[in-house]
Each structure stands twice: as structure tokens, then as C-alpha cells.
N, C-alpha and C. Protein backbone atom coordinates (compact mmCIF):
# COMPACT_ATOMS: atom_id res chain seq x y z
N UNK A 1 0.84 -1.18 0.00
CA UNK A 1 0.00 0.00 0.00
C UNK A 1 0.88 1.25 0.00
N UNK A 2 0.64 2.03 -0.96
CA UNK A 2 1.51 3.47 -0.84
C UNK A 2 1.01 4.57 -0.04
N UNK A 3 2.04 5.15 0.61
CA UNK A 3 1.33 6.08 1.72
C UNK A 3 0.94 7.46 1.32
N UNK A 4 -0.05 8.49 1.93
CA UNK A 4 -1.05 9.46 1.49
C UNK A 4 0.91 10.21 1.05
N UNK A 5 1.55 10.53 1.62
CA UNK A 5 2.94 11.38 1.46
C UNK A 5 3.36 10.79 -0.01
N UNK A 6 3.72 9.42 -0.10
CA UNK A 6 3.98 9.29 -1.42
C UNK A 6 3.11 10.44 -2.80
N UNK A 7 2.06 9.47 -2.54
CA UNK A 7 0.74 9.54 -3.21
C UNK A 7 1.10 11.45 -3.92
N UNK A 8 1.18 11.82 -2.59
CA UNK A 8 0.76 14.05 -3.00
C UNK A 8 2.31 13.88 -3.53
N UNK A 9 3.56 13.33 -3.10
CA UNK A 9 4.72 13.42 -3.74
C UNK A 9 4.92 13.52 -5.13
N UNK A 10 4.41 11.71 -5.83
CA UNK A 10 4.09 12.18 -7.04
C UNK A 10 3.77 12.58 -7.93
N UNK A 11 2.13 13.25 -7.17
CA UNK A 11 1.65 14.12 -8.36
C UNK A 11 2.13 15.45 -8.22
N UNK A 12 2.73 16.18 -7.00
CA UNK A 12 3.30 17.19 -7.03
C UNK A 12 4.65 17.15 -8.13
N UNK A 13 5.35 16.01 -8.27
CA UNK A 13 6.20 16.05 -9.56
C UNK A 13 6.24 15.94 -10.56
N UNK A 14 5.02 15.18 -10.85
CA UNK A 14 3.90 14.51 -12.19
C UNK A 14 3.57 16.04 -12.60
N UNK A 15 2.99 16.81 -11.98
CA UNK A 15 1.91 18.04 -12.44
C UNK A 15 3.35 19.09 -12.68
N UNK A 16 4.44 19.22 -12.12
CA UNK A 16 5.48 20.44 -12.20
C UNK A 16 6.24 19.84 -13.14
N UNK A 17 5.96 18.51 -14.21
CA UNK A 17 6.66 18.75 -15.47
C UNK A 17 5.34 18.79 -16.52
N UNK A 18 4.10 18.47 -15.93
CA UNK A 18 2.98 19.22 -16.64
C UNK A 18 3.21 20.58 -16.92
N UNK A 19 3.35 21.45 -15.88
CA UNK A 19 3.27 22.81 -15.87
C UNK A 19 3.86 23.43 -17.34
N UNK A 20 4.82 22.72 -17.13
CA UNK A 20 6.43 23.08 -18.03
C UNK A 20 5.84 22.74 -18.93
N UNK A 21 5.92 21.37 -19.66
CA UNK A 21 4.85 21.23 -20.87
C UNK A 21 3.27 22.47 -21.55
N UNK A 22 2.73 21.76 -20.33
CA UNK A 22 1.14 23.07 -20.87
C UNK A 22 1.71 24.70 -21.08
N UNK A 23 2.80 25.01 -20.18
CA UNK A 23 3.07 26.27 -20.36
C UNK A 23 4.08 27.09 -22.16
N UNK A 24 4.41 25.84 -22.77
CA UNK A 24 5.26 26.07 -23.67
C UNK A 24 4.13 25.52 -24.84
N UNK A 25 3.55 24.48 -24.69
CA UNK A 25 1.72 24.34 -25.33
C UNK A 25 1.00 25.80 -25.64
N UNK A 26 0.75 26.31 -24.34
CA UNK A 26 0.16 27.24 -24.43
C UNK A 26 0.65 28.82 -24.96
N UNK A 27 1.66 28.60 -25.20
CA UNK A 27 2.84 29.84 -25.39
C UNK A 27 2.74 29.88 -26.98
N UNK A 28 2.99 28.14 -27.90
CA UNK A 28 2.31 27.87 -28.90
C UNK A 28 1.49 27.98 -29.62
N UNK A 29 0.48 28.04 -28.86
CA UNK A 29 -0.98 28.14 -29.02
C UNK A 29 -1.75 29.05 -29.42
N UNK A 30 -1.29 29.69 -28.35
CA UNK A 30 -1.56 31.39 -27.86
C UNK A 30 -0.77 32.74 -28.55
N UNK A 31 0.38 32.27 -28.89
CA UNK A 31 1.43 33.48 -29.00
C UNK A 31 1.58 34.03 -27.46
N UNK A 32 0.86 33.88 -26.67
CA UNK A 32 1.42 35.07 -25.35
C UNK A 32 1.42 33.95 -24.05
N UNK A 33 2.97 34.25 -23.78
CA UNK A 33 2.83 33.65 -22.37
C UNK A 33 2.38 33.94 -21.10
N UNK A 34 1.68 34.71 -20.83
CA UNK A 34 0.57 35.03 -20.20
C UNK A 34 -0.54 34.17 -19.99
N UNK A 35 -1.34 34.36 -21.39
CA UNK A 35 -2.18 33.36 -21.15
C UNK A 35 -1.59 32.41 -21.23
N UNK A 36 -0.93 31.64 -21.69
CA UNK A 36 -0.41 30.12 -22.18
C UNK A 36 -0.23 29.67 -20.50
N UNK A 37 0.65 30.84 -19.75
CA UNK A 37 1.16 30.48 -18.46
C UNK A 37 -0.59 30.43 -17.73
N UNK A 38 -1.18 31.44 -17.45
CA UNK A 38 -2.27 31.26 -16.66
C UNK A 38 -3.51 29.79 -17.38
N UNK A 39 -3.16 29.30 -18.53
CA UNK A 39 -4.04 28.01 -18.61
C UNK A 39 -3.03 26.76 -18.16
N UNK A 40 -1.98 26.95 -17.90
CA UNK A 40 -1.17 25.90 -17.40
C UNK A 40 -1.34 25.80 -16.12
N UNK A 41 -1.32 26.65 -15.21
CA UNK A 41 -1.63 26.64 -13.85
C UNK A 41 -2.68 26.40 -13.50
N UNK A 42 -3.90 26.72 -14.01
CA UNK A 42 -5.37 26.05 -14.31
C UNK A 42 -5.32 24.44 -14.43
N UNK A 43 -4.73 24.23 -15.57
CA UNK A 43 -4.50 22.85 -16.25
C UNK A 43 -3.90 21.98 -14.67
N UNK A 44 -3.07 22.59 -14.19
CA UNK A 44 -1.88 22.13 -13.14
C UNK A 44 -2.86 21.41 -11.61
N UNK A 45 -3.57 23.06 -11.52
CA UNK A 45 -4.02 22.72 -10.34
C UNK A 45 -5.43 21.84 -10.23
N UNK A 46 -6.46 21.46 -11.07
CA UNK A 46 -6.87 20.69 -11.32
C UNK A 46 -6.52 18.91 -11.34
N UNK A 47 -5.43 19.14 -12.33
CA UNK A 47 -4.76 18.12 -12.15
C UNK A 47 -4.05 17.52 -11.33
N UNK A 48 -3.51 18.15 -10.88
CA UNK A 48 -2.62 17.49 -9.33
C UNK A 48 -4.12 17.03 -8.18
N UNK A 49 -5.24 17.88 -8.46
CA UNK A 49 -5.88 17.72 -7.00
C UNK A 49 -6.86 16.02 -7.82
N UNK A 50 -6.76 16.14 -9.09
CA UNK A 50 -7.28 15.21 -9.68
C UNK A 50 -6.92 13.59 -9.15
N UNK A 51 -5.30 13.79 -9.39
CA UNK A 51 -4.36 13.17 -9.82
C UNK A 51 -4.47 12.40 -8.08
N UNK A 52 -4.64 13.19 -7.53
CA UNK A 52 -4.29 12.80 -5.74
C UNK A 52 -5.14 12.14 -5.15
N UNK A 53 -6.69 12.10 -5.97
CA UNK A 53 -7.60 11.55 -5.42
C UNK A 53 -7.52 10.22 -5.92
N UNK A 54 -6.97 10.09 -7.68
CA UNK A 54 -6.99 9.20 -8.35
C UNK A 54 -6.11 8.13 -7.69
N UNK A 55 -5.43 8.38 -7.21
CA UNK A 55 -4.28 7.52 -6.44
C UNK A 55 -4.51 6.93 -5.49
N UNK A 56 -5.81 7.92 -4.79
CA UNK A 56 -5.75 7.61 -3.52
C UNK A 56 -7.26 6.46 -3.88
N UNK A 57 -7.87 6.31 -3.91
CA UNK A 57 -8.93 5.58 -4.71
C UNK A 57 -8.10 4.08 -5.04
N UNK A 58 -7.30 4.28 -6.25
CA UNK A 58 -6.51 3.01 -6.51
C UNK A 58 -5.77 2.15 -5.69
N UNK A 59 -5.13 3.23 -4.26
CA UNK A 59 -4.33 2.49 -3.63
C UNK A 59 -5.12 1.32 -2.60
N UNK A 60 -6.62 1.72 -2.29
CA UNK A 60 -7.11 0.72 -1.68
C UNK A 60 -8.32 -0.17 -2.50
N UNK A 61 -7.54 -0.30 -3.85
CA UNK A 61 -8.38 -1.49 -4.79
C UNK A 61 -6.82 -2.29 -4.60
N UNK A 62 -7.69 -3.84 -4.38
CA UNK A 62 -6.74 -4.90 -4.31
C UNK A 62 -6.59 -5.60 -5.42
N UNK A 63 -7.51 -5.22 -6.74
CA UNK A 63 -7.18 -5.83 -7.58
C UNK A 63 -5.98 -5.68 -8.79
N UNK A 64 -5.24 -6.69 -9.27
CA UNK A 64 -4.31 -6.55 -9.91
C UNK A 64 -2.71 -6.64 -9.27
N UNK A 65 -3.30 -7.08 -7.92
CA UNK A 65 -2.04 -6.59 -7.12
C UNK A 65 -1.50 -8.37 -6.43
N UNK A 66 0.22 -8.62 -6.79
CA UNK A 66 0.32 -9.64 -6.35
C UNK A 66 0.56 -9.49 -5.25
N UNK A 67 0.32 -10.73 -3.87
CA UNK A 67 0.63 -10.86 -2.95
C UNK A 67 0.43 -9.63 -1.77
């Protein structure tokens, strides 16, 4: 079982090379890093709080899991 600390660990590192990604997406996208930056942090914080529940949900399904 992985613990709640793991769990926020990796999506806090998962989502801060999101950031980086959506923010250079959106820079693309957009022409202005402004917005590009303010839909990445949108994109970010969603996702991480997404990402934390998603984990946390999975970690107490026993299926798929040996031993």
C-alpha cells in the first residue's frame, strides 16, 4: 500500500513537469505567455488535485495486485 505522502509526492512532480509542458503548449498556441502560463496553472491545479484523489482511490483497490 503506498502512503497518502507518497501519493501528493508524485503528483506534485507529475503536475510540475505538466506545468512546463502546458506552459510552452500554451505559449504555442496562444502566442502570449501570459495566457499560455495562466491556462497551465489552471491545467496544473486541477490536475494534481485530480491526480491525488486518483491515487488515492486506486491504492485501496486490491485488484491486480500480487501478494
Amino acid at each position: 500500500m503506498e502512503t497518502r505522502r507518497r501519493s501528493v509526492v508524485k503528483a506534485i512532480v507529475w503536475n510540475a513537469m505538466g506545468l512546463v509542458v502546458m506552459t510552452i503548449v500554451g505559449l504555442i498556441a496562444t502566442g502570449s505567455a501570459a495566457v499560455g502560463g495562466a491556462v497551465a496553472v489552471v491545467n496544473t491545479a486541477v490536475g494534481l488535485t485530480m491526480y491525488v484523489f486518483y491515487e488515492r482511490v486506486w491504492a485501496n483497490i486490491s485488484w491486480g495486485r500480487n501478494g
